[in-house]
C-alpha atoms as a PDB file:
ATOM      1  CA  UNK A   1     -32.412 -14.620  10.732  1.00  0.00           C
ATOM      2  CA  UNK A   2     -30.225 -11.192  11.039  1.00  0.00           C
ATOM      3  CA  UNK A   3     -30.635  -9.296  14.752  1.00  0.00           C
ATOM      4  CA  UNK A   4     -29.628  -5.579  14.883  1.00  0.00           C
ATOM      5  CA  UNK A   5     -29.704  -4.895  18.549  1.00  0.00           C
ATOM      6  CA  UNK A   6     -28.724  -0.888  19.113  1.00  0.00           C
ATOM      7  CA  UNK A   7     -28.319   0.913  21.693  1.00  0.00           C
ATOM      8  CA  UNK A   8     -28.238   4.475  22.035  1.00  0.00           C
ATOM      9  CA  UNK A   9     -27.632   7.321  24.983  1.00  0.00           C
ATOM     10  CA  UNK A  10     -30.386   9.237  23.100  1.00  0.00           C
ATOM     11  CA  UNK A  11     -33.570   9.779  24.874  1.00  0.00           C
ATOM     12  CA  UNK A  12     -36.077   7.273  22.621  1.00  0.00           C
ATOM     13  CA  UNK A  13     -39.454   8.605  24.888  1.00  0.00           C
ATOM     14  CA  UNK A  14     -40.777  11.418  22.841  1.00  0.00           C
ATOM     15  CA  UNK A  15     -39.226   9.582  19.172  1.00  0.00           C
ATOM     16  CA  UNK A  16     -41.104   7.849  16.245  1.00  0.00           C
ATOM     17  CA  UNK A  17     -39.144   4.772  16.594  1.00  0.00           C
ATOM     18  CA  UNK A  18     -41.910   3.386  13.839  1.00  0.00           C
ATOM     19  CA  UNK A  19     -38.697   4.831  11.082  1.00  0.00           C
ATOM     20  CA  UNK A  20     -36.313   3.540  12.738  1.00  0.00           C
ATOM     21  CA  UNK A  21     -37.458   0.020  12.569  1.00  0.00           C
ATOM     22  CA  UNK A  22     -38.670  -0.221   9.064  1.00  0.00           C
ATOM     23  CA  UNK A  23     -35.475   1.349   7.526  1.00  0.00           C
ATOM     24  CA  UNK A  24     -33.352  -0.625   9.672  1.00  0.00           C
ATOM     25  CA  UNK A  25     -35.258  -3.617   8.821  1.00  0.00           C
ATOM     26  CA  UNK A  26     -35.495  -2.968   4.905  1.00  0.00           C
ATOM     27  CA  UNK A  27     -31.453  -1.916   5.473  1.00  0.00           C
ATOM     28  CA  UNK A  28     -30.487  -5.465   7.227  1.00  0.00           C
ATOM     29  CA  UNK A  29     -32.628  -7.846   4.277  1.00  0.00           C
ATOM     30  CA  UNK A  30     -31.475  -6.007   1.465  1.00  0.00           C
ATOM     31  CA  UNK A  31     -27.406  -5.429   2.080  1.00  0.00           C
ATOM     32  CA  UNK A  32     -27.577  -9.051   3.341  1.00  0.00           C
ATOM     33  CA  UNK A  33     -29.952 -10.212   1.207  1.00  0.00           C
ATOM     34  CA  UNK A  34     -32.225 -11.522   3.252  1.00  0.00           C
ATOM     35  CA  UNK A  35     -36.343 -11.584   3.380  1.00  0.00           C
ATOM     36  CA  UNK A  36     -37.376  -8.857   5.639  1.00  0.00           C
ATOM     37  CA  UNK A  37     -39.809 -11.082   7.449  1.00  0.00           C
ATOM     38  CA  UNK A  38     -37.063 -12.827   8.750  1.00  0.00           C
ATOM     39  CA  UNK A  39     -34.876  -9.240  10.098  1.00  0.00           C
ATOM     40  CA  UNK A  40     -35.278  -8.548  13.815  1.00  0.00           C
ATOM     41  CA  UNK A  41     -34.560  -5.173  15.278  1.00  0.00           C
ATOM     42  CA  UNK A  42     -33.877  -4.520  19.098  1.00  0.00           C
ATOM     43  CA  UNK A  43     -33.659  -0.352  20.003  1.00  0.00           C
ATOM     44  CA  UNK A  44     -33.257   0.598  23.561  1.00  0.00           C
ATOM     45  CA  UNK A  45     -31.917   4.404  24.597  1.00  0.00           C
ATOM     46  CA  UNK A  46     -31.296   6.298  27.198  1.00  0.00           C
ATOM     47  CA  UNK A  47     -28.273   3.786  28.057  1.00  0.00           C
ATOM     48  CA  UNK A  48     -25.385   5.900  29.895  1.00  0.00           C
ATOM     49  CA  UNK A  49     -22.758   5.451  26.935  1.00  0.00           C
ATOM     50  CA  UNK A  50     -19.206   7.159  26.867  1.00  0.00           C
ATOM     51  CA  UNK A  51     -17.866   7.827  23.667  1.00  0.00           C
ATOM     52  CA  UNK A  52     -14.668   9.583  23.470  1.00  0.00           C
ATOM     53  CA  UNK A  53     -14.803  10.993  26.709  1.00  0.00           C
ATOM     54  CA  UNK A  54     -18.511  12.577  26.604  1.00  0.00           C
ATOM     55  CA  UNK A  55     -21.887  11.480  26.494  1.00  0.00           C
ATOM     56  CA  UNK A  56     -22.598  13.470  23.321  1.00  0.00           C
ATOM     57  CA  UNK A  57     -25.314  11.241  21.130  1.00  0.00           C
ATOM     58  CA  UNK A  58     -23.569   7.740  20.577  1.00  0.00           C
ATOM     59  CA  UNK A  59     -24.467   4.195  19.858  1.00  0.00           C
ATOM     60  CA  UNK A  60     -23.110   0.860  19.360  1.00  0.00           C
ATOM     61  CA  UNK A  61     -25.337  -2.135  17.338  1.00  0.00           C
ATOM     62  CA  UNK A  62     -24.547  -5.329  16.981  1.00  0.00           C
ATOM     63  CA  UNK A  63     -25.783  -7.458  14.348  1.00  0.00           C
ATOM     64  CA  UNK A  64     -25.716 -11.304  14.063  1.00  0.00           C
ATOM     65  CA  UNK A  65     -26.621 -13.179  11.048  1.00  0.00           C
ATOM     66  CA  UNK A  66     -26.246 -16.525   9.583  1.00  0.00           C
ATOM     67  CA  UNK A  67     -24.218 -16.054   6.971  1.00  0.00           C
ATOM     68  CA  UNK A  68     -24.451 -13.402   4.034  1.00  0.00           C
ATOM     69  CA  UNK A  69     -21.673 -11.259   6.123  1.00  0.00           C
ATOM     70  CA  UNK A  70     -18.538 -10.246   3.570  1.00  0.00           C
ATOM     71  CA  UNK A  71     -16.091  -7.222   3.860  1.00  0.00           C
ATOM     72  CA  UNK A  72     -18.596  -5.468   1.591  1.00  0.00           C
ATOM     73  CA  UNK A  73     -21.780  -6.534   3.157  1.00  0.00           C
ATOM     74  CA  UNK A  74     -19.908  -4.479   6.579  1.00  0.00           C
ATOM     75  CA  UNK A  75     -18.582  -1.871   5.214  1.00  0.00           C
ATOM     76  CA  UNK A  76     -22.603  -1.073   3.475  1.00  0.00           C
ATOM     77  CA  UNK A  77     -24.023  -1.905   6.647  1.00  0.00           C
ATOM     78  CA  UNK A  78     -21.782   0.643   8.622  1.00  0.00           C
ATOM     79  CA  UNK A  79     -22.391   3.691   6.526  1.00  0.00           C
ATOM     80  CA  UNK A  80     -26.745   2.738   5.353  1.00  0.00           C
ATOM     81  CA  UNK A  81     -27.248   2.235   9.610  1.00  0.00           C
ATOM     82  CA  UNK A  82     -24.864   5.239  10.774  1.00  0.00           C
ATOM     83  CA  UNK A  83     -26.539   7.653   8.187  1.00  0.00           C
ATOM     84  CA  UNK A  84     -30.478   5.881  10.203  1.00  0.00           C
ATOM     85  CA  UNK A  85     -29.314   7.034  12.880  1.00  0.00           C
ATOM     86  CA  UNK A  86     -27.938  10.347  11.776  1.00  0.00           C
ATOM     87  CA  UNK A  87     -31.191  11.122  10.009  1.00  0.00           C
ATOM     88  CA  UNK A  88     -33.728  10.213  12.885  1.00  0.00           C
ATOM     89  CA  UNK A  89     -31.528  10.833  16.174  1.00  0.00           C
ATOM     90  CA  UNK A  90     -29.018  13.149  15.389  1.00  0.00           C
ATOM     91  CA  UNK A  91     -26.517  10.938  15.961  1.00  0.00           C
ATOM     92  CA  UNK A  92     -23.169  11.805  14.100  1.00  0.00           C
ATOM     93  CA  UNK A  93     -21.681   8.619  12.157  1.00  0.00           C
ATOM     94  CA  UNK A  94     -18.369   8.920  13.612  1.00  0.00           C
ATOM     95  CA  UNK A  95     -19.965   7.994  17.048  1.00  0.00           C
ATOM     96  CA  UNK A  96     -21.656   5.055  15.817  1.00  0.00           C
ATOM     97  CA  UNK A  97     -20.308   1.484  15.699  1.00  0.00           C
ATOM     98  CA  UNK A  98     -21.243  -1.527  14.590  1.00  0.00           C
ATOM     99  CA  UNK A  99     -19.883  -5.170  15.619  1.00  0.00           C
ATOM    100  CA  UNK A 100     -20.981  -7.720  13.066  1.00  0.00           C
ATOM    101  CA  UNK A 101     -21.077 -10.811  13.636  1.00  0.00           C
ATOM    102  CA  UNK A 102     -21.301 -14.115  11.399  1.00  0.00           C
ATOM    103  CA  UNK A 103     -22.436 -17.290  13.056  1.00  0.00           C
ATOM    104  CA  UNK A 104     -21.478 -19.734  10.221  1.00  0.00           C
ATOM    105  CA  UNK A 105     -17.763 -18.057   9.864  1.00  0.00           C
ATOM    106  CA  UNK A 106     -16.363 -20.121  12.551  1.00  0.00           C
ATOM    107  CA  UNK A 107     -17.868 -23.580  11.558  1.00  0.00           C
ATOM    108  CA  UNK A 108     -20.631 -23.025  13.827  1.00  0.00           C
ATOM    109  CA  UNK A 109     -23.374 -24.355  11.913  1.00  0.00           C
ATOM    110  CA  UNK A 110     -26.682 -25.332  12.958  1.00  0.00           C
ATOM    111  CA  UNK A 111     -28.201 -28.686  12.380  1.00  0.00           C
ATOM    112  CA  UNK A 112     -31.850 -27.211  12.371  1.00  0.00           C
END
């Protein structure tokens, strides 16, 4: 199951986050390749975030999955969830980032 958790310095009170989730969502399953019944998405703003030395829009995302993570698969999940969050917070892609994180690239696989 992939997790996006982002978090933003934008102001989420008066937003639509409804957008958000579903393109995120749709985003995650299909440049992993994953059902979307199985993608989780975590957004929580108004976090005090520095980037660069201001608190112009920002955010940082992490997203863990279990497997399905390649050079590719990071690079297309960079630029599809930085132009998201362009698109429905005004936040510029050069002060987005992204850790991604595979579960099953260390050896670290579940017996479930």
């Amino acid at each position: 199951m992939p997790c996006l958790y982002i978090s933003t310095n934008v102001n989420l009170d008066d937003v639509d986050k409804d957008p958000i989730f579903s393109e995120a969502t749709k985003a995650v399953a299909s440049i992993i390749g994953r059902p979307e019944h199985l993608v989780m998405v975590i957004l929580k703003g108004t976090l005090g975030i520095s980037f660069n030395g201001n608190k112009e829009p920002a955010a940082y995302a992490e997203i863990v999955s279990m497997g399905g993570i390649t050079k590719q698969v990071k690079r297309n999940l960079i630029a599809t969830l930085g132009t998201i969050l362009e698109a429905k917070l005004s936040i510029p892609r050069v002060r987005f980032f992204l850790k991604v994180y595979d579960t099953t690239a260390a050896g670290n696989c579940s017996k479930l």
